[in-house]
N, C-alpha and C. Protein backbone atom coordinates (compact mmCIF):
# COMPACT_ATOMS: atom_id res chain seq x y z
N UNK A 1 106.13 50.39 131.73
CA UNK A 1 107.23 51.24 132.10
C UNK A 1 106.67 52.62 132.46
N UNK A 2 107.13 53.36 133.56
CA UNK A 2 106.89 54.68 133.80
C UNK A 2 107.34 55.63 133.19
N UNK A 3 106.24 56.50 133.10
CA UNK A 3 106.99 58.01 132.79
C UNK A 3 107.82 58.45 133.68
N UNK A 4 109.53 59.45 132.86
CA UNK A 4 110.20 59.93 133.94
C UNK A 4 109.10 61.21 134.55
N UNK A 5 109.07 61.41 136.14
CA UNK A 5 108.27 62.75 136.44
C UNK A 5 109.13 63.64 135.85
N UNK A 6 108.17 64.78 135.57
CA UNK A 6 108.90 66.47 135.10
C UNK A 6 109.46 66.89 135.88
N UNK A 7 110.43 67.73 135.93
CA UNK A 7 110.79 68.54 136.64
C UNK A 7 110.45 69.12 137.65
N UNK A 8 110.30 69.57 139.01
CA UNK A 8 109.68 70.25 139.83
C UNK A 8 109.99 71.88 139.68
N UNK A 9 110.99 71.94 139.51
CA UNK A 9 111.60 73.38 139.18
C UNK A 9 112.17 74.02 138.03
N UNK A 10 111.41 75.06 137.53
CA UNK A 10 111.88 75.48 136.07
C UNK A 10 112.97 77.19 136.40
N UNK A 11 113.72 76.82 135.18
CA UNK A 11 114.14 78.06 135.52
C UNK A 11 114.63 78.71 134.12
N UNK A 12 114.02 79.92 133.60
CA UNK A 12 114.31 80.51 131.98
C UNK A 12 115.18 81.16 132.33
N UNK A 13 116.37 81.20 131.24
CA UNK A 13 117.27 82.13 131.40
C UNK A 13 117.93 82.43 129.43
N UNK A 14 117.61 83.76 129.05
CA UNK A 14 117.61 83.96 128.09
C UNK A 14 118.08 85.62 127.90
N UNK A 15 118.39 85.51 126.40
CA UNK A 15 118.92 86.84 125.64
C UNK A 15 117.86 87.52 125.40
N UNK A 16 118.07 89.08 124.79
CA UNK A 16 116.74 89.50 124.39
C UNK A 16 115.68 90.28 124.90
N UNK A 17 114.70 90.12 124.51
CA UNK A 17 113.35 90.56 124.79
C UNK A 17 112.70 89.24 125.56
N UNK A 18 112.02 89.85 127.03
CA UNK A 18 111.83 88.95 127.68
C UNK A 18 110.16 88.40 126.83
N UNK A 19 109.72 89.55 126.35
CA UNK A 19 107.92 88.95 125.83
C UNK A 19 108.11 87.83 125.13
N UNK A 20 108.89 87.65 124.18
CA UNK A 20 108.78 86.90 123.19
C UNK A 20 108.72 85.08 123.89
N UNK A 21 108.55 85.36 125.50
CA UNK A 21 108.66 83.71 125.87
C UNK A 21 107.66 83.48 126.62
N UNK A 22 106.61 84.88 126.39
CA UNK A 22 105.42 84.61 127.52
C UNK A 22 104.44 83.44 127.21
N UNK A 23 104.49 83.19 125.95
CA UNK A 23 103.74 82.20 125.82
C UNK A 23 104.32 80.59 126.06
N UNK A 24 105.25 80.35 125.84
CA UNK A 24 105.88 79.04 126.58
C UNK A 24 105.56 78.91 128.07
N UNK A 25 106.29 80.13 128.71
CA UNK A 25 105.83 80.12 130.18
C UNK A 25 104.93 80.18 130.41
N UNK A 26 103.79 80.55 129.84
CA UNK A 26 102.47 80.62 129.73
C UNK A 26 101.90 79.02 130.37
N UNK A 27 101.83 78.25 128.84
CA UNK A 27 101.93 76.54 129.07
C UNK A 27 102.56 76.40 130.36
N UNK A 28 103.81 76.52 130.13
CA UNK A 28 104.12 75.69 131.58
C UNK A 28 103.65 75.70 132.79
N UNK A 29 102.96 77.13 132.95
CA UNK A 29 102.68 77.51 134.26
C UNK A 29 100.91 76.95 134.11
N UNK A 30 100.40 76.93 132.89
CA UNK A 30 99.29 76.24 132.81
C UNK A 30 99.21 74.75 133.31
N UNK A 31 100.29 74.22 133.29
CA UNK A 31 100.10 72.49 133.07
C UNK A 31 100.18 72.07 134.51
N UNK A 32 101.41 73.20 134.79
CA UNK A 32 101.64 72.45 136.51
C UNK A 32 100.96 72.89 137.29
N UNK A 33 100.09 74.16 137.50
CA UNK A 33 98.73 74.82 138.42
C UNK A 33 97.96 73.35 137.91
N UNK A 34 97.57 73.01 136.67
CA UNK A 34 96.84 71.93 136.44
C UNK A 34 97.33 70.40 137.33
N UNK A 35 98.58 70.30 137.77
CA UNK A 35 98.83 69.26 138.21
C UNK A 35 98.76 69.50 139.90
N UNK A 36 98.46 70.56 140.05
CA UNK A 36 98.60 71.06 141.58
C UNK A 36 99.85 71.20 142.09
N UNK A 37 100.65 71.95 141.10
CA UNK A 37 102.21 72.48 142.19
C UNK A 37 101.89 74.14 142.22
N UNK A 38 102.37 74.74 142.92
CA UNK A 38 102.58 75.84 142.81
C UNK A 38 103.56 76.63 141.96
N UNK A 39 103.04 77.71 141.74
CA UNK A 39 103.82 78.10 140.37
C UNK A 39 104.49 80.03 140.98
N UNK A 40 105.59 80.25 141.08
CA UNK A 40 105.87 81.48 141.57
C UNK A 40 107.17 82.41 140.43
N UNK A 41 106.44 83.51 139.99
CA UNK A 41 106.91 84.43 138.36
C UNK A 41 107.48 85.50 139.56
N UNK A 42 108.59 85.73 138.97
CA UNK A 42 109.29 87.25 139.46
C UNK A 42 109.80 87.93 138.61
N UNK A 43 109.26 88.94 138.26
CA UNK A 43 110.05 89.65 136.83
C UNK A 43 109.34 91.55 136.85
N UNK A 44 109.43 92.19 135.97
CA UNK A 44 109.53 93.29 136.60
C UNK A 44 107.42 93.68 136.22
N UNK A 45 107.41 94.27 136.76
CA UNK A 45 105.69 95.02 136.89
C UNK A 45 105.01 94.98 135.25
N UNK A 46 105.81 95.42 134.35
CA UNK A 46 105.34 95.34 133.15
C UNK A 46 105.08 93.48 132.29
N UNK A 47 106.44 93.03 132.60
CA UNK A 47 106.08 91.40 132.45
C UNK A 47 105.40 90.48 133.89
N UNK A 48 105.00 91.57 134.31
CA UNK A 48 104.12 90.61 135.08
C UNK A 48 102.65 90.99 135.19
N UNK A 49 102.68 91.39 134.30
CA UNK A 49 100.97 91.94 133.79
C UNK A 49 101.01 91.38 132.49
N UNK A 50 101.95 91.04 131.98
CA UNK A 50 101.65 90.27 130.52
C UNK A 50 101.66 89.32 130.65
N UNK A 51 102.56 88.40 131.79
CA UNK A 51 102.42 87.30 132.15
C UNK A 51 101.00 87.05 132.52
N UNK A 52 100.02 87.86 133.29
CA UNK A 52 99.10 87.72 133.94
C UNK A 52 97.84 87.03 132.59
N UNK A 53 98.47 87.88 131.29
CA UNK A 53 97.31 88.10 130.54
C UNK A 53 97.34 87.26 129.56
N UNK A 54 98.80 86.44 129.29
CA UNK A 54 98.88 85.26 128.50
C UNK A 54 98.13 84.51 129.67
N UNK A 55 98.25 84.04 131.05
CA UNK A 55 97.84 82.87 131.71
C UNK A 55 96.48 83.17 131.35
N UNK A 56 95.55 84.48 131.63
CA UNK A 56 93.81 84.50 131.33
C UNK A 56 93.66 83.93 130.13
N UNK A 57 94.54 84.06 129.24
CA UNK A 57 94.08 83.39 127.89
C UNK A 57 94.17 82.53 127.24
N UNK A 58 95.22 81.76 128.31
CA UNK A 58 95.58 80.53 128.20
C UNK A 58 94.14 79.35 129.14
N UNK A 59 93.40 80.31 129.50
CA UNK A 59 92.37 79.78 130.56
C UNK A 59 91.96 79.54 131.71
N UNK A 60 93.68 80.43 132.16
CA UNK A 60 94.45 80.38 133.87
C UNK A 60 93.31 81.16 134.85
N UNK A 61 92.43 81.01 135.68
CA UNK A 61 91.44 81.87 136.67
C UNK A 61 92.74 82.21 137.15
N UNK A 62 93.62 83.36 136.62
CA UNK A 62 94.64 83.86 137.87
C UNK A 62 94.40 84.76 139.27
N UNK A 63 92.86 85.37 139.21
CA UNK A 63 92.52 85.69 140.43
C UNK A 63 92.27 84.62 141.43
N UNK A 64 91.98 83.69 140.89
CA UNK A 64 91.74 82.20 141.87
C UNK A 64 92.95 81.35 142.12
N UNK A 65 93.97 81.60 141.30
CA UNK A 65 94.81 80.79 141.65
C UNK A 65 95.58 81.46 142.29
N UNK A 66 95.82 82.83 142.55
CA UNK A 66 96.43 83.69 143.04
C UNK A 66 96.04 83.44 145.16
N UNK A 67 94.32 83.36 144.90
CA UNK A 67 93.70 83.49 145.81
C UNK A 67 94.17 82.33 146.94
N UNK A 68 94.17 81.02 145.77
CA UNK A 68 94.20 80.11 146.85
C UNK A 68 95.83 79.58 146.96
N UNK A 69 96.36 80.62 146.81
CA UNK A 69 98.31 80.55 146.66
C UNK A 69 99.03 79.51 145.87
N UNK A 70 98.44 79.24 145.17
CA UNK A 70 98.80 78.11 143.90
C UNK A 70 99.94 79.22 142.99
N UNK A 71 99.66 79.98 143.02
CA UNK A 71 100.39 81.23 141.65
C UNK A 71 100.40 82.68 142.37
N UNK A 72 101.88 82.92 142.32
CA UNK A 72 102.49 84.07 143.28
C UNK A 72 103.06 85.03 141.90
N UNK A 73 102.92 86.09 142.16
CA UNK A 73 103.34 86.88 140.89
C UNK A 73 103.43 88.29 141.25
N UNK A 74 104.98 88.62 141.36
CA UNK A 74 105.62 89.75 141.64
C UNK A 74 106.65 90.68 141.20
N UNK A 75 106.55 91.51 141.03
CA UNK A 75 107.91 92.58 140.98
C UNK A 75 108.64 93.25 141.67
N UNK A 76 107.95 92.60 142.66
CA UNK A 76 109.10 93.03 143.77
C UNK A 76 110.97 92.36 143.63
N UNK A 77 111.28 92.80 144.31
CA UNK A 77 112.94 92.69 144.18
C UNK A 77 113.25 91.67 145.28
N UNK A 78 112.49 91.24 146.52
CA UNK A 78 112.85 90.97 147.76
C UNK A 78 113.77 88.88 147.36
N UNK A 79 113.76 88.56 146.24
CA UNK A 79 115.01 87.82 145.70
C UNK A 79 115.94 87.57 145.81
N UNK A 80 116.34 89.22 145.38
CA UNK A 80 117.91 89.51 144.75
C UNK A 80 118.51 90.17 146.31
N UNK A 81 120.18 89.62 146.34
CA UNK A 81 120.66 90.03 146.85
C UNK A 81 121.94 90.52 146.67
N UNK A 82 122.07 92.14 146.51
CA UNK A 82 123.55 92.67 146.02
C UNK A 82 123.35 92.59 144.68
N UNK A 83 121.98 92.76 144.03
CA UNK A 83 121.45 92.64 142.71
C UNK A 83 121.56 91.30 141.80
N UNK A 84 122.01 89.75 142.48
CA UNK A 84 122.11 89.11 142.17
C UNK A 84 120.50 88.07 142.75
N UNK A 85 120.49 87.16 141.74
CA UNK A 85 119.31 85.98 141.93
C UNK A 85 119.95 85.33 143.42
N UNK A 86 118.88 85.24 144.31
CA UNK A 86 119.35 84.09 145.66
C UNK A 86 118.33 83.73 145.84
N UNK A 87 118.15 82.33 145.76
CA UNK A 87 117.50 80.66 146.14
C UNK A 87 116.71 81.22 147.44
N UNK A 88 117.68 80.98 148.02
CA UNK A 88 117.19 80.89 149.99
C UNK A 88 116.11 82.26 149.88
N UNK A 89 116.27 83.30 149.35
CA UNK A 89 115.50 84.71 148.57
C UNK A 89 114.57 84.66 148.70
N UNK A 90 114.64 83.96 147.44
CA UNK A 90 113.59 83.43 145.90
C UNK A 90 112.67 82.84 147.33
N UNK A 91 112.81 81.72 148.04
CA UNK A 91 112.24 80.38 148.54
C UNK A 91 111.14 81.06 149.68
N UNK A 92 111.78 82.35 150.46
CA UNK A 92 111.41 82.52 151.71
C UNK A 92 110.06 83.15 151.27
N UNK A 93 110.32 84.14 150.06
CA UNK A 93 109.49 85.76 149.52
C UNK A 93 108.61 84.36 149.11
N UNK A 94 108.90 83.71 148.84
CA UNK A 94 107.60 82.52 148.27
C UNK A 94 106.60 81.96 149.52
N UNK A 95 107.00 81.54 150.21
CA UNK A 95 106.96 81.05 151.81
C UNK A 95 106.24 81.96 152.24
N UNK A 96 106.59 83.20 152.26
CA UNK A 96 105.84 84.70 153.36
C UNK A 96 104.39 85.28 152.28
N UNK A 97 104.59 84.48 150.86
CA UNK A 97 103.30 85.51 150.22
C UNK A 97 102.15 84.32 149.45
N UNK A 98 102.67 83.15 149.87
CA UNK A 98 102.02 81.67 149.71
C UNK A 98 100.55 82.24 149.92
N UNK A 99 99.92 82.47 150.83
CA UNK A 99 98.77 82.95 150.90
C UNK A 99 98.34 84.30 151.42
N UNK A 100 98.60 85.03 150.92
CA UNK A 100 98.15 86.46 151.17
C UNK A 100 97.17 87.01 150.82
């Protein structure tokens, strides 16, 4: 019998203090760079330098995975529209910085 596949798309949505989940996202973003999907974090400049520093220590080469557009990681806003989360956003800002 097969395994069901995982998910292709994750999405956290939580109360709180955002640190306290860097290390889950951490894993996750470890397992699936490991499986070869691409992995893309949007959150503000400060959690995305901690994000950066759970993935190094999780074992993540994030300059390499960055390099070869496997792992996109920004604070930019170019997402949100009317200060709300948008998909089509989210999808394109992913699309335009895939390899930069």
């Amino acid at each position: 019998m097969m395994e069901p596949a995982s998910p292709r798309h994750h999405c956290l949505i939580y109360e709180g203090v955002p640190s306290r989940h860097l290390t889950s996202l951490a894993a996750v973003v470890f397992k699936k760079l490991n499986q070869n999907h691409s992995c893309l974090y949007l959150n503000t400049r400060t959690m995305v330098a901690g994000m950066r520093s759970y993935l190094a220590a999780a074992g993540v080469d994030v300059t390499r995975e960055i390099a070869k557009g496997s792992l996109i990681m920004s604070s930019e806003q170019d997402h949100l529209v009317n200060g709300q989360f948008d998909i089509d956003q989210a999808h394109l800002y992913s699309k335009q910085n895939r390899n930069k």
